[in-house]
N, C-alpha and C. Protein backbone atom coordinates (compact mmCIF):
# COMPACT_ATOMS: atom_id res chain seq x y z
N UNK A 1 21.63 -45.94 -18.10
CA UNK A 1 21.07 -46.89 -19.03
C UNK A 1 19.95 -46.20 -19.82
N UNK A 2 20.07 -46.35 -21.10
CA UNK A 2 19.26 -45.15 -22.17
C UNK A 2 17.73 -46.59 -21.67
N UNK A 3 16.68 -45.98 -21.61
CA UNK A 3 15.60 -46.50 -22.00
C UNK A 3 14.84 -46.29 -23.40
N UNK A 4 14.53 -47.64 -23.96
CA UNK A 4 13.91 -47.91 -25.18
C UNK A 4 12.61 -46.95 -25.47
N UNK A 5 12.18 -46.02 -26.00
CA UNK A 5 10.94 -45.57 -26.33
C UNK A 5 10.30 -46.09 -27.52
N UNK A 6 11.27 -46.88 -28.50
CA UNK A 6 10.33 -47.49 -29.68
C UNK A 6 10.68 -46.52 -30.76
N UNK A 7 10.96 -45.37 -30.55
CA UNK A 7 10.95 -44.02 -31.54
C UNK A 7 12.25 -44.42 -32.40
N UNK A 8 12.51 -44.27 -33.83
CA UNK A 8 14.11 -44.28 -34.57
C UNK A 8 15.06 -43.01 -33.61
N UNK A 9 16.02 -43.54 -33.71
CA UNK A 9 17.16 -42.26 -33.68
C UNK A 9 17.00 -41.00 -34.86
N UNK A 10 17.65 -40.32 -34.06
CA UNK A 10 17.21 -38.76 -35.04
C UNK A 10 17.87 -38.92 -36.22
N UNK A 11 17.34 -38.18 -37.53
CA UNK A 11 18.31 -38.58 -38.48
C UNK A 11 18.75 -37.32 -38.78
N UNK A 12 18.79 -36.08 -37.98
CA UNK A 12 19.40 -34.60 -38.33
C UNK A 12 20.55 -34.39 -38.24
N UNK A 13 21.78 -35.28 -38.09
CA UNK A 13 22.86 -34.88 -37.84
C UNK A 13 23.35 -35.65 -39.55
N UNK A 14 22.65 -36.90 -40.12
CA UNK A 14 22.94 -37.07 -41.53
C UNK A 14 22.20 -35.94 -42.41
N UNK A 15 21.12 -35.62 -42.41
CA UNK A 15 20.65 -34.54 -43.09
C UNK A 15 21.49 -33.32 -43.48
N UNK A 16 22.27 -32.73 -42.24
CA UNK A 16 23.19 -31.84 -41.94
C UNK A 16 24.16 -31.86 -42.76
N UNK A 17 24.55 -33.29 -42.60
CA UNK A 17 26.26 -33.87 -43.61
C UNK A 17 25.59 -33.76 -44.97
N UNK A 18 24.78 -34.16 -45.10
CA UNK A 18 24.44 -34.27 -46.42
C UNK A 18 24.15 -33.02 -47.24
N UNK A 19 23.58 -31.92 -46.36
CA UNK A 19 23.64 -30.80 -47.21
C UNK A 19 24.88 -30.15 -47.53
N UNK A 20 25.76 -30.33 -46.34
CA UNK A 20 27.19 -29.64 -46.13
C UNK A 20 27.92 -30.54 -47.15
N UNK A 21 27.59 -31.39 -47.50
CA UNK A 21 28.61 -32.23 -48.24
C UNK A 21 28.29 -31.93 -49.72
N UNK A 22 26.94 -31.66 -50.22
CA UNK A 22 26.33 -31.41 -51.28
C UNK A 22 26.81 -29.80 -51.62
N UNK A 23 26.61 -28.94 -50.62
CA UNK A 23 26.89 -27.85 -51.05
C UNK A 23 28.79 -27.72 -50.55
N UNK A 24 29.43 -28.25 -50.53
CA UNK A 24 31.18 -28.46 -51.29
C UNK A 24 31.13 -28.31 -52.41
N UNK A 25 30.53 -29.65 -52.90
CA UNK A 25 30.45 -30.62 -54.27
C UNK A 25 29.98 -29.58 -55.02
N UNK A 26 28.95 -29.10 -55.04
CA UNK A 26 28.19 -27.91 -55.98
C UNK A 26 29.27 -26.56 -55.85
N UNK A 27 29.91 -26.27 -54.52
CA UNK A 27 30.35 -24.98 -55.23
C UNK A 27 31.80 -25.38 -55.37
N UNK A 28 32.46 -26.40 -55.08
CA UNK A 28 33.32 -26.33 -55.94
C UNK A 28 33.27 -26.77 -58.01
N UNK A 29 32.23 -27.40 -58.01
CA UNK A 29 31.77 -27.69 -59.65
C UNK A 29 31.49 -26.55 -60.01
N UNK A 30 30.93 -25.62 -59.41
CA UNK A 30 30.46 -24.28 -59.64
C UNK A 30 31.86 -23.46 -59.97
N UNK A 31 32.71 -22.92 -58.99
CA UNK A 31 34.16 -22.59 -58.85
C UNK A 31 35.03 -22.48 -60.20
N UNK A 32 34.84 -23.91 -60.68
CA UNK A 32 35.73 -24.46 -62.11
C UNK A 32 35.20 -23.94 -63.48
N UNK A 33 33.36 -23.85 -63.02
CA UNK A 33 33.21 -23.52 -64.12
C UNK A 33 32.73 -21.87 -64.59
N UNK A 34 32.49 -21.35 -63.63
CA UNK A 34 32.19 -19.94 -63.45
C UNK A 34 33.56 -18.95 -63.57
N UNK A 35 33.39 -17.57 -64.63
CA UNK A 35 33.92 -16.62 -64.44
C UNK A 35 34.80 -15.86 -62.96
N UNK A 36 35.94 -15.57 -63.29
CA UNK A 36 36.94 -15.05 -62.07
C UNK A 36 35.81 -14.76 -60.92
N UNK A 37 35.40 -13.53 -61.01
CA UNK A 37 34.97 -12.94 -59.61
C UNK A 37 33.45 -14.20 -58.97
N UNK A 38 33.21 -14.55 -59.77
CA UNK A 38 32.51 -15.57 -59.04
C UNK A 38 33.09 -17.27 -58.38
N UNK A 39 33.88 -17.31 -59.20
CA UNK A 39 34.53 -18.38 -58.73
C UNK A 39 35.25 -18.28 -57.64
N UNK A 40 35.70 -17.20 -57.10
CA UNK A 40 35.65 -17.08 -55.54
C UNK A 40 35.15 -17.12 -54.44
N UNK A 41 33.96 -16.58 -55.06
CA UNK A 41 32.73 -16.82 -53.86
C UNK A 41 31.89 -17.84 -53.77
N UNK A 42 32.34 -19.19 -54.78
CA UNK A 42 32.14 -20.29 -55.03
C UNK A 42 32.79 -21.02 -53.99
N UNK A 43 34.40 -20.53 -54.47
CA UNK A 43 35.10 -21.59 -53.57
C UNK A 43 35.00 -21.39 -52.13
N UNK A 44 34.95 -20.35 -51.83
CA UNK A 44 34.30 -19.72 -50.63
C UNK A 44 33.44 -20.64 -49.46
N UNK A 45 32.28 -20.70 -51.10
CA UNK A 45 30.81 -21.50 -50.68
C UNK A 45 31.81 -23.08 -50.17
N UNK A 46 32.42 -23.27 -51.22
CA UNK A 46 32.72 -24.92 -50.99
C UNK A 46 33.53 -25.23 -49.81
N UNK A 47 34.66 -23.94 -49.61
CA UNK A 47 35.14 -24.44 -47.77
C UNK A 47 34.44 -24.24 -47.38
N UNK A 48 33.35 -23.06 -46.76
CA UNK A 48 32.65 -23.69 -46.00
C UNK A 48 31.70 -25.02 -45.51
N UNK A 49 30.85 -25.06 -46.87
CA UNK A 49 30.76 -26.55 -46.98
C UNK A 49 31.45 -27.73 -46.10
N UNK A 50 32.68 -27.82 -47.08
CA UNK A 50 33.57 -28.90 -46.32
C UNK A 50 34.24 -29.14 -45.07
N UNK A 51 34.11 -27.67 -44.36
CA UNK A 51 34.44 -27.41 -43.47
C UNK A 51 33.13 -27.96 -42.17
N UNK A 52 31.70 -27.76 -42.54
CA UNK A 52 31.11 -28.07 -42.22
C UNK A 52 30.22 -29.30 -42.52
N UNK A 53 30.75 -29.84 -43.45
CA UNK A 53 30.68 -31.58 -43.90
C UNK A 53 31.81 -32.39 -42.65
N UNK A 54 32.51 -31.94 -42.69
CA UNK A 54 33.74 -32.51 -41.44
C UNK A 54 33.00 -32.44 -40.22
N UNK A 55 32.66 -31.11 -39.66
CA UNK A 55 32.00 -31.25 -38.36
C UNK A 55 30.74 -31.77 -38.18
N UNK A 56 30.25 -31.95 -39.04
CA UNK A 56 28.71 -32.84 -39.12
C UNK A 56 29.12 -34.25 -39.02
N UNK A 57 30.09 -34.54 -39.74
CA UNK A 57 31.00 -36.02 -40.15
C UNK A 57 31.76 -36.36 -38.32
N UNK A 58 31.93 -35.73 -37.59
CA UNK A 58 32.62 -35.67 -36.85
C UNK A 58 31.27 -35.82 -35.50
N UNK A 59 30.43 -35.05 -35.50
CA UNK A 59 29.17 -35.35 -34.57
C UNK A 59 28.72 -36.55 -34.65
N UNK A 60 28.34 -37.41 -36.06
CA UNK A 60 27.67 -38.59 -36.46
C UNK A 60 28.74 -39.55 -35.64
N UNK A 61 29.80 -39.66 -35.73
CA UNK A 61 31.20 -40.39 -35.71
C UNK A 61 30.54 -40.46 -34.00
N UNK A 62 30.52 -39.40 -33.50
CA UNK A 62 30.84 -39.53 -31.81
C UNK A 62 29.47 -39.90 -31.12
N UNK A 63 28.06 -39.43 -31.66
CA UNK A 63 27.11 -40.04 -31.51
C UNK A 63 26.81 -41.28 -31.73
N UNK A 64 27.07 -42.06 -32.84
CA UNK A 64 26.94 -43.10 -33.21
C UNK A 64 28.09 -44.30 -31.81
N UNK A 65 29.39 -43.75 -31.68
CA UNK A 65 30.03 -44.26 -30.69
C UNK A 65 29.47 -44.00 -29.37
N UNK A 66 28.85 -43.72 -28.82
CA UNK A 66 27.64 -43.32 -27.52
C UNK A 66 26.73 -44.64 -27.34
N UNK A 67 26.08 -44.23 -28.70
CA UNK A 67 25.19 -45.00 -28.57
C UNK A 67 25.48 -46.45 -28.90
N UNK A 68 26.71 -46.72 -29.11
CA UNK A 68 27.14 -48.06 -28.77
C UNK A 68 27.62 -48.75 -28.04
N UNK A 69 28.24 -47.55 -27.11
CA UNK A 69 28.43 -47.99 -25.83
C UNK A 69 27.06 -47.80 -24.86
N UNK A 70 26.17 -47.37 -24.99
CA UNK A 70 24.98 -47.75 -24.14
C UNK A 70 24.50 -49.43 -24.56
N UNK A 71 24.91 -49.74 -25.66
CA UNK A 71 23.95 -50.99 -25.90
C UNK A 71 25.16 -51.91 -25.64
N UNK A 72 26.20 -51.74 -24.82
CA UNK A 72 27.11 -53.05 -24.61
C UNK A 72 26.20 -53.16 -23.10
């Protein structure tokens, strides 16, 4: 049984998504509009990104389900 300390829940696992999700978005906009040899290392930038927008997306998902089963 989690005990109450009063404190918010952490908010670093949205922070996380949010950069990972921001930096997709930017390097794939980047990607489209940039010259050949850079637009690779754009798109590059943007899987990783999204790759790590998913697993951030995927931590929130399973934390958030935790902590809802402590409060049944």
């Amino acid at each position: 049984m989690a005990r109450d300390t009063g404190f918010p829940p952490p908010q670093r696992p949205r922070r996380g998504w949010f950069v990972c999700a921001t930096t997709a978005v930017a390097g794939t906009i980047a990607a489209s509009l940039v010259p050949s040899p850079w637009s690779i290392a754009c798109g590059v930038l943007a899987a990783f990104g999204a790759i790590g927008a998913f697993a951030m997306w995927v931590v929130i998902v399973v934390l958030e389900d935790e902590e809802d089963r402590e409060h049944r």
